[in-house]
Protein backbone atom coordinates (compact mmCIF):
# COMPACT_ATOMS: atom_id res chain seq x y z
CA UNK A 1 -8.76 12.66 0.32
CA UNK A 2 -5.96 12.93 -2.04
CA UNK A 3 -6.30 14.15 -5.60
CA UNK A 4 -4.62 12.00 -8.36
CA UNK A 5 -1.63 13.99 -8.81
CA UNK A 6 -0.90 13.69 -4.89
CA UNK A 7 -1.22 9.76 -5.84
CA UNK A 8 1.12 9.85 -8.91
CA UNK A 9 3.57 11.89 -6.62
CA UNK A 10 3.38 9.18 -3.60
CA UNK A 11 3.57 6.30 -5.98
CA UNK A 12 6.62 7.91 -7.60
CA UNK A 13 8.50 9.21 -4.52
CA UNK A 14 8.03 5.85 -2.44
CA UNK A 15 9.54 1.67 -3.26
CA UNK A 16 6.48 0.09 -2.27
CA UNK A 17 2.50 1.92 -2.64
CA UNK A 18 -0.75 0.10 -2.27
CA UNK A 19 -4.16 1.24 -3.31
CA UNK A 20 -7.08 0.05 -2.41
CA UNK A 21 -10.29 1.03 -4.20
CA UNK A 22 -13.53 0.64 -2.66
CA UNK A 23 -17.05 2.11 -1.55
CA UNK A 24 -18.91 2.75 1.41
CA UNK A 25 -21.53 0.34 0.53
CA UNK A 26 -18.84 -2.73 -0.74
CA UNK A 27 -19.46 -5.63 2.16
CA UNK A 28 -16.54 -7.66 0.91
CA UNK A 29 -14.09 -4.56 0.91
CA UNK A 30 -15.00 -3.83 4.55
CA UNK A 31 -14.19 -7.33 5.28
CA UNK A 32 -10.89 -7.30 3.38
CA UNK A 33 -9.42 -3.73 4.42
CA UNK A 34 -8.26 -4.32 8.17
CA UNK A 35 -7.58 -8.25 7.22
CA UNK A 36 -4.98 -6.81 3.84
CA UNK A 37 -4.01 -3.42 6.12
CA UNK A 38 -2.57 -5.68 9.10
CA UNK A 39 -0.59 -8.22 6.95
CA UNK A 40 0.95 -5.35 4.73
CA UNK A 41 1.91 -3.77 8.22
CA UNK A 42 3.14 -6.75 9.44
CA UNK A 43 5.02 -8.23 6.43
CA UNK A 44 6.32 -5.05 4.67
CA UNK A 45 8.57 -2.28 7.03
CA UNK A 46 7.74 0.17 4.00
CA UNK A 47 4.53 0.27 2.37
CA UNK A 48 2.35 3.53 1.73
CA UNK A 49 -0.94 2.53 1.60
CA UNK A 50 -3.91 4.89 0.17
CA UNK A 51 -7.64 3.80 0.05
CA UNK A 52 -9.81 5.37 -2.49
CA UNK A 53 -13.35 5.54 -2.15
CA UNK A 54 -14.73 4.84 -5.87
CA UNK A 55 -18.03 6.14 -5.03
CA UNK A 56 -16.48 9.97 -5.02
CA UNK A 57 -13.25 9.51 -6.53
CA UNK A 58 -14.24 7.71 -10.01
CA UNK A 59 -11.83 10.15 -11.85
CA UNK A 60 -9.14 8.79 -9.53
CA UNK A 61 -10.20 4.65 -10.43
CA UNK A 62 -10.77 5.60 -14.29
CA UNK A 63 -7.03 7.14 -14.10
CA UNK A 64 -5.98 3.83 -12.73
CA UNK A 65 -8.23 1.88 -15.16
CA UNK A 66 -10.62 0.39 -12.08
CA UNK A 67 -13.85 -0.75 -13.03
CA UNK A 68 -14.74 -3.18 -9.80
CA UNK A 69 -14.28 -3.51 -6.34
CA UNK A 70 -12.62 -4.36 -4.23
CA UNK A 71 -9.41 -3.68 -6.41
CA UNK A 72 -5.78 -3.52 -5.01
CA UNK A 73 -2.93 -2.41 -7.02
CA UNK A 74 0.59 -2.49 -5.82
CA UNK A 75 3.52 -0.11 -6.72
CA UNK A 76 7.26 -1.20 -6.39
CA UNK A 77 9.31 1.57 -7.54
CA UNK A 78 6.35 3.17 -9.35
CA UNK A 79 5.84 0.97 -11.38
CA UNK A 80 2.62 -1.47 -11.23
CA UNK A 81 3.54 -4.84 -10.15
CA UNK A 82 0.18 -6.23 -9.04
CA UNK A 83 -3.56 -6.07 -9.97
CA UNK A 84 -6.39 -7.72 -7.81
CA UNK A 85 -9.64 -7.50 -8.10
CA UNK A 86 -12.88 -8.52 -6.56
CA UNK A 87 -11.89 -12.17 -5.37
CA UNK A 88 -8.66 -12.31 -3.87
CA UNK A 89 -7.22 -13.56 -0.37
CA UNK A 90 -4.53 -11.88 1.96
CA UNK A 91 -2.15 -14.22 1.46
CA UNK A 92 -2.39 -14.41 -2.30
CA UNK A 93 -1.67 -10.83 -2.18
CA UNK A 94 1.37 -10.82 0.80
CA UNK A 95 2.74 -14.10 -1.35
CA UNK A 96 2.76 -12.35 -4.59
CA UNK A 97 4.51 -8.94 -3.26
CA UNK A 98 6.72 -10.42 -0.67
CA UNK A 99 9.48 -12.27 -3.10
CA UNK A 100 10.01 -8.84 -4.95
CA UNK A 101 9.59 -6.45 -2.31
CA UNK A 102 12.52 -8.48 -0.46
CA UNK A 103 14.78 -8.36 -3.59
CA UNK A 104 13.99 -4.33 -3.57
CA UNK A 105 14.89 -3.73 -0.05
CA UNK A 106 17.66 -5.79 0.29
């Protein structure tokens, strides 16, 4: 479990950083992780992801202004590019990053 510092360091050192937010007891986020975590894998060469369980880390979502779950946000060069939360598909996500994320790594 990282502490938010060690997430505003890995956001900052790397192009492309996912989080995902979500809690033990979060049906849809259990159903999304593996789904999101195997396109990312497959679509992006570089992408730090970090998943933050809300229900002990709720300094770590106010920080990052999350108030529901599941929530994804996605850094390109440390900067926030994307927000999602609660309803959301895959390939909303993958569509949204991939255009950008090929511009930055090209």
């Amino acid at each position: 479990m990282q502490n938010i510092e060690e997430i505003q360091f890995i956001v900052k050192e790397n192009p492309a950083v996912m989080l995902y937010f979500s809690t033990p007891t979060c049906n849809v986020c259990h159903a999304l992780k593996p789904k999101l975590l195997e396109a990312i894998d497959k679509n992006f060469e570089k992408f730090e992801v970090i998943s933050i369980d809300t229900s002990i880390s709720q300094e770590i979502a106010a920080q990052f202004s999350v108030f529901s779950i599941p929530t994804v946000l996605v850094f390109l060069d440390g900067r926030e590019f994307l927000r999602k939360s609660r309803h959301m598909s895959v390939d909303e996500v993958i569509r949204e990053i991939k255009r950008p994320y090929e511009i930055m790594m090209s």
